[in-house]
C-alpha atoms as a PDB file:
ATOM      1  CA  UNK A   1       0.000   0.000   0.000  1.00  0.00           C
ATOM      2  CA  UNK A   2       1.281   3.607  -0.651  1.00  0.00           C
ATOM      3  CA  UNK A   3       1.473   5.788   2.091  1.00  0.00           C
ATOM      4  CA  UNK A   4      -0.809   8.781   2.044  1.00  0.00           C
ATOM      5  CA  UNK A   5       0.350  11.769   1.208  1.00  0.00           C
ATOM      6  CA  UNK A   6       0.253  15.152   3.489  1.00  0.00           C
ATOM      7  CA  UNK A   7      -0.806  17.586   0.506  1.00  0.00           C
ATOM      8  CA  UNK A   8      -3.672  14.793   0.819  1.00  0.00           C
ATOM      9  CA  UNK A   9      -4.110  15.588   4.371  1.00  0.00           C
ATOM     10  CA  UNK A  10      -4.828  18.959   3.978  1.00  0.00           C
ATOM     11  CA  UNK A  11      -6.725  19.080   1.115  1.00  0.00           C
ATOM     12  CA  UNK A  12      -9.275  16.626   2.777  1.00  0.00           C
ATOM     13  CA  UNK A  13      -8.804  18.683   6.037  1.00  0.00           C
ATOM     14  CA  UNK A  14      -9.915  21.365   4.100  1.00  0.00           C
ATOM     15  CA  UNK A  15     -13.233  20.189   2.730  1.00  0.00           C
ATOM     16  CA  UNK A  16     -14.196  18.155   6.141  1.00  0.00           C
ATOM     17  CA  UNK A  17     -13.428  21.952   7.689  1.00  0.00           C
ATOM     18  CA  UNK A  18     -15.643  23.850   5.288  1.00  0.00           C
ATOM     19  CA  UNK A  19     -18.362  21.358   5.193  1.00  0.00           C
ATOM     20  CA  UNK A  20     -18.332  21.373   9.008  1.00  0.00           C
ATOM     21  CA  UNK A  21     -18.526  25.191   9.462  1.00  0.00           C
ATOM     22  CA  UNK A  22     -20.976  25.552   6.233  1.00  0.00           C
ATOM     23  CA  UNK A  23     -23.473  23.022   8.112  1.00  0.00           C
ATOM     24  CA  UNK A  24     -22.664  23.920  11.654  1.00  0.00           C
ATOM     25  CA  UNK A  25     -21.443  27.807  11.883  1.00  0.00           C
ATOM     26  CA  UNK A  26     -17.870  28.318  14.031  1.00  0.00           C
ATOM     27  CA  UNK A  27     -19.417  27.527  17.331  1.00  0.00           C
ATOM     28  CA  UNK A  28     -20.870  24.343  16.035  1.00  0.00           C
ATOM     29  CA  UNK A  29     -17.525  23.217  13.684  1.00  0.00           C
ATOM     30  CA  UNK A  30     -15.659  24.233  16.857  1.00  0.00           C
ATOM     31  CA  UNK A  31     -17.881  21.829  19.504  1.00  0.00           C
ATOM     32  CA  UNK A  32     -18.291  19.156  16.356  1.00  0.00           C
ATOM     33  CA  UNK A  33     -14.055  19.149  16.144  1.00  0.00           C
ATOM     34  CA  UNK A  34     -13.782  18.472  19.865  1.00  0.00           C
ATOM     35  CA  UNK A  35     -16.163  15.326  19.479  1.00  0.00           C
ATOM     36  CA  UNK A  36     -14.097  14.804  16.771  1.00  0.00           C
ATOM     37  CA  UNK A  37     -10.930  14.345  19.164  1.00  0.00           C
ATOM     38  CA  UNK A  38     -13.055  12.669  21.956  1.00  0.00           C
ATOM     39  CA  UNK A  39     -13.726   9.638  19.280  1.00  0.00           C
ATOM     40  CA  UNK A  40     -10.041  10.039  18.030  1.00  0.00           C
ATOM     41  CA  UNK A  41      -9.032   8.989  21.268  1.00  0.00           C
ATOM     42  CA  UNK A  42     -11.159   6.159  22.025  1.00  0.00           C
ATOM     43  CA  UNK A  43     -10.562   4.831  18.798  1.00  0.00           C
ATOM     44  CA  UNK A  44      -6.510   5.089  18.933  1.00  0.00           C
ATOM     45  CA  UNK A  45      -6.345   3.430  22.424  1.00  0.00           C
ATOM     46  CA  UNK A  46      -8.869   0.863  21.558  1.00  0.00           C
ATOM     47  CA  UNK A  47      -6.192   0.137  18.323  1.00  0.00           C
ATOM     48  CA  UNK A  48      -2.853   0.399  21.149  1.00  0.00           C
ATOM     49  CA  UNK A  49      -1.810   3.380  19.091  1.00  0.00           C
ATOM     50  CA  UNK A  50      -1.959   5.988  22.649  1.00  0.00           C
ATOM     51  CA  UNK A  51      -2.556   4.853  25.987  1.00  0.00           C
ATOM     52  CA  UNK A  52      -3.396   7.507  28.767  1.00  0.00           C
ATOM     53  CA  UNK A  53      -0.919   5.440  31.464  1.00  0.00           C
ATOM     54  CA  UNK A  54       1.899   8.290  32.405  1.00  0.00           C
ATOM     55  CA  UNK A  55       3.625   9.184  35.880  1.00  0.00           C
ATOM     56  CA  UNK A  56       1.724  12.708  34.749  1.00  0.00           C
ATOM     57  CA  UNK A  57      -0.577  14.146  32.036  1.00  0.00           C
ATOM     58  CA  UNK A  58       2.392  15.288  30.248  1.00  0.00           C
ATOM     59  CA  UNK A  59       3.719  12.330  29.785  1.00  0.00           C
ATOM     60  CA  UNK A  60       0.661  11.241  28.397  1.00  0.00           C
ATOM     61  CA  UNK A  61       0.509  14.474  25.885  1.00  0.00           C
ATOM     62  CA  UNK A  62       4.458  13.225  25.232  1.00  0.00           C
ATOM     63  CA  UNK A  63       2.753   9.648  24.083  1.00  0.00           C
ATOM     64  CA  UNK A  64       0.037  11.472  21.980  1.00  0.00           C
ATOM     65  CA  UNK A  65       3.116  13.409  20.026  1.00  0.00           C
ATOM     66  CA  UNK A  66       4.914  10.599  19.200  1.00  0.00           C
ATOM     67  CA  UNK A  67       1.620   9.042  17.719  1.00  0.00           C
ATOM     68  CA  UNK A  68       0.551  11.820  15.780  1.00  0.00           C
ATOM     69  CA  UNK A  69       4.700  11.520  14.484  1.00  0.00           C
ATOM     70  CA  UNK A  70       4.526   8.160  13.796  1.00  0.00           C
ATOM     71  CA  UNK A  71       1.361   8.116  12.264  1.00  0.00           C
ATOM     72  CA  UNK A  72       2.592  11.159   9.324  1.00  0.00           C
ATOM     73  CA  UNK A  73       0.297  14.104  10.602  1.00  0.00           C
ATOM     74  CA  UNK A  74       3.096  15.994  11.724  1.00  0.00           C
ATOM     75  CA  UNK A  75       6.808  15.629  10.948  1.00  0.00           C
ATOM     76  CA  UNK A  76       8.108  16.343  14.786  1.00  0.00           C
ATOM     77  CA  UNK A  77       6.187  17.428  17.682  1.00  0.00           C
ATOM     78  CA  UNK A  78       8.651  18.958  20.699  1.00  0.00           C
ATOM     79  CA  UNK A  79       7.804  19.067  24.004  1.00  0.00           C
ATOM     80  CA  UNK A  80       9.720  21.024  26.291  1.00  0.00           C
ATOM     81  CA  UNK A  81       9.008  20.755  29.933  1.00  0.00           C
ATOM     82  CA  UNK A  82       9.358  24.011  31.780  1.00  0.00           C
ATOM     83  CA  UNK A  83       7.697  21.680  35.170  1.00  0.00           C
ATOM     84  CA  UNK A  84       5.246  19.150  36.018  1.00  0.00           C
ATOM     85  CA  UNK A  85       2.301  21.116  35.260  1.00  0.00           C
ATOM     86  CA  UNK A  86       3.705  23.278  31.893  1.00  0.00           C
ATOM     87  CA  UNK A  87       5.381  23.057  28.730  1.00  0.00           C
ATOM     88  CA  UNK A  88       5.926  24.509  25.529  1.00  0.00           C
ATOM     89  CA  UNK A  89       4.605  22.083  22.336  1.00  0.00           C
ATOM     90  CA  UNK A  90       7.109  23.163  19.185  1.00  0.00           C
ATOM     91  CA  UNK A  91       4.907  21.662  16.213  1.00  0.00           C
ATOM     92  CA  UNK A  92       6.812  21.599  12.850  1.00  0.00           C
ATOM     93  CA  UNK A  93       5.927  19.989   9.365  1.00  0.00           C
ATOM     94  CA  UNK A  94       2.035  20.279  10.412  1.00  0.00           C
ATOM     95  CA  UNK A  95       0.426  18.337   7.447  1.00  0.00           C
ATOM     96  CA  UNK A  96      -2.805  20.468   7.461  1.00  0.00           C
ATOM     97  CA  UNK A  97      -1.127  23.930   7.488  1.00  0.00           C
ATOM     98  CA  UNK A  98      -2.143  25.405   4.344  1.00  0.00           C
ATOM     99  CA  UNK A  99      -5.794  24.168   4.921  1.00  0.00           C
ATOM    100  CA  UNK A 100      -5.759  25.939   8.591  1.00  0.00           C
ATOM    101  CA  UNK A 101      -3.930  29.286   7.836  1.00  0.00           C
ATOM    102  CA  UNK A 102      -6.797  29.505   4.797  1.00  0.00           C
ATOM    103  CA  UNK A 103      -9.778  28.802   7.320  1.00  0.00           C
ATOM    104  CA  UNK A 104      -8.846  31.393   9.870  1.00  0.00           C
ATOM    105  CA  UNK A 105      -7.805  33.496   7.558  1.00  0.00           C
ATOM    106  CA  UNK A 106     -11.493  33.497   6.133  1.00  0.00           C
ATOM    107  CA  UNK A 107     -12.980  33.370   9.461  1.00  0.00           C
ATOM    108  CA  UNK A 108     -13.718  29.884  10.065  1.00  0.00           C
ATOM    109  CA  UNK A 109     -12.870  27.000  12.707  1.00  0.00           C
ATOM    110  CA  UNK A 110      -9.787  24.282  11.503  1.00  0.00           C
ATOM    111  CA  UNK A 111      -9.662  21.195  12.637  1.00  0.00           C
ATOM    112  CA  UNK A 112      -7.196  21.306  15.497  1.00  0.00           C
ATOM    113  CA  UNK A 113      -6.938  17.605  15.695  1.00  0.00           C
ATOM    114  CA  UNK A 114      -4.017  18.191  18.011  1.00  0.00           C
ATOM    115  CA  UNK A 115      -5.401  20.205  20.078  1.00  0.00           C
ATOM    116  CA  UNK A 116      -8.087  18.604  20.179  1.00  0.00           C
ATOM    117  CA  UNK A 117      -7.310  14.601  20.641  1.00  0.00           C
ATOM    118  CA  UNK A 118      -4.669  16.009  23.848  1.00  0.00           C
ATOM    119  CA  UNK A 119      -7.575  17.975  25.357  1.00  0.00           C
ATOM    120  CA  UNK A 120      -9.822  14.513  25.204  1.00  0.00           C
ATOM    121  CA  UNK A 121      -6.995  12.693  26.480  1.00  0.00           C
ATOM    122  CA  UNK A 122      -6.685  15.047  29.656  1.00  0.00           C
ATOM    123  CA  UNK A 123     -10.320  15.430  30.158  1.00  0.00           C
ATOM    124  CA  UNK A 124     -10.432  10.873  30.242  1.00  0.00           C
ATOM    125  CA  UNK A 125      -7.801  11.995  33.053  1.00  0.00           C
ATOM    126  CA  UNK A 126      -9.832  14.242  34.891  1.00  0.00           C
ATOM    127  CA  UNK A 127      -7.816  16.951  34.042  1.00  0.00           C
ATOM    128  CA  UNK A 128      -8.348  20.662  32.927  1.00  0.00           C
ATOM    129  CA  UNK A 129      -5.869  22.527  31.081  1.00  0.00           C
ATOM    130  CA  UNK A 130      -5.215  25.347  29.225  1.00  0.00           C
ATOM    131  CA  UNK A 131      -2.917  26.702  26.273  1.00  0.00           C
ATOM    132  CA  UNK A 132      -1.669  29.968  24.654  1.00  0.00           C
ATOM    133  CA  UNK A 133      -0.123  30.786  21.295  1.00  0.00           C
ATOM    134  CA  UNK A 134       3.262  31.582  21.628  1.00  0.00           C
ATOM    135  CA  UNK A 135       4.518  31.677  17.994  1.00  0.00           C
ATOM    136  CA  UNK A 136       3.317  30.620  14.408  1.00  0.00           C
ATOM    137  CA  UNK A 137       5.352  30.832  11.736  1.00  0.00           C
ATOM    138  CA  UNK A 138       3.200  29.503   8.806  1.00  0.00           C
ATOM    139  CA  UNK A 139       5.720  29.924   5.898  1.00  0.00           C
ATOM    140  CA  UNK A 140       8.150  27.299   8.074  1.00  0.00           C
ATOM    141  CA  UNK A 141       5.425  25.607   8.969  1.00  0.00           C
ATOM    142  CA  UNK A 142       6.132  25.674  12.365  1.00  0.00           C
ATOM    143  CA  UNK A 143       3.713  26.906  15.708  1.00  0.00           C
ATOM    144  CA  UNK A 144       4.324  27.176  19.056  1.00  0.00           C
ATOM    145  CA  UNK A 145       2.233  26.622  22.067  1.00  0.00           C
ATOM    146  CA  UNK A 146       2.347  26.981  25.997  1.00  0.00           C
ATOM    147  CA  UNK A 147      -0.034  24.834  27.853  1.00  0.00           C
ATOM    148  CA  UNK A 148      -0.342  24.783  31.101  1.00  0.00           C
ATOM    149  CA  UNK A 149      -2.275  21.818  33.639  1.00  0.00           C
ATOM    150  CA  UNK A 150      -4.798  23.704  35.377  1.00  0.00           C
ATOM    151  CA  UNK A 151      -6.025  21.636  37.736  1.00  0.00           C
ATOM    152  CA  UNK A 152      -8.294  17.976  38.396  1.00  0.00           C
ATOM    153  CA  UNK A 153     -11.816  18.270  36.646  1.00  0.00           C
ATOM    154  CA  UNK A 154     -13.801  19.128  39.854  1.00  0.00           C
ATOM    155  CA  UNK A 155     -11.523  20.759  41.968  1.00  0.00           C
END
């Protein structure tokens, strides 16, 4: 079997995007995505691809990069720890960055399948967390992102 190819990726991240925010508006394509990464995850650890076992949730987020490498969506996903509870998340050779940049650009909601599976993943924890743009550099098709573990769901 070939493998699939990213300029695939994001063409077909483009359409599910525009079809989503066409039939659902941003707030809809936006809730619709994050279902999108809640059955992402139970689907990958069902498969063995992720499992949420980690001393902490960043290890876990660690385990979700090296997936999402492995599997082709992005060519290398950095984490840096800064502690326990924070890191920054270098993401470089996204596969669906021309297909993003051209939905916000035109006002609508991408994808963030990232974003999105890792958020799942720490909510199946019990955890809350939060993250802030730090740098996105389109034309090197590299973003940067600061996330932070908040605090246990409930708390």
């Amino acid at each position: 079997m070939k493998p699939v190819k990213p300029e695939f990726l994001d063409v077909l991240n483009y359409a599910i995007c525009s079809v989503a925010n066409d039939m659902l508006g941003s707030e809809g394509a936006k809730n619709f995505f994050r279902k999108v990464g809640e059955y992402h995850l139970e689907e990958a650890v069902r498969r063995g691809f992720i499992s949420l076992e980690g001393e902490n949730p960043l290890d876990v987020l660690l385990g979700i990069a090296r997936y999402l490498e492995d599997m082709g969506y992005m060519g290398k996903i950095e984490i840096e720890r800064l502690s326990d509870t924070e890191a920054i998340v270098t993401m470089r050779e996204v596969t669906v960055t021309e297909s993003s940049i051209r939905l916000l650009s035109r006002g609508r909601e991408p994808s963030h399948f990232m974003t999105n599976l890792m958020f799942a993943a720490l909510r199946k924890l019990g955890i809350e967390a939060e993250l802030r743009e730090l740098e996105a550099k389109p034309e090197e098709n590299m973003f940067r992102e600061h996330w932070i573990i908040k605090k246990s769901i409930g708390q």
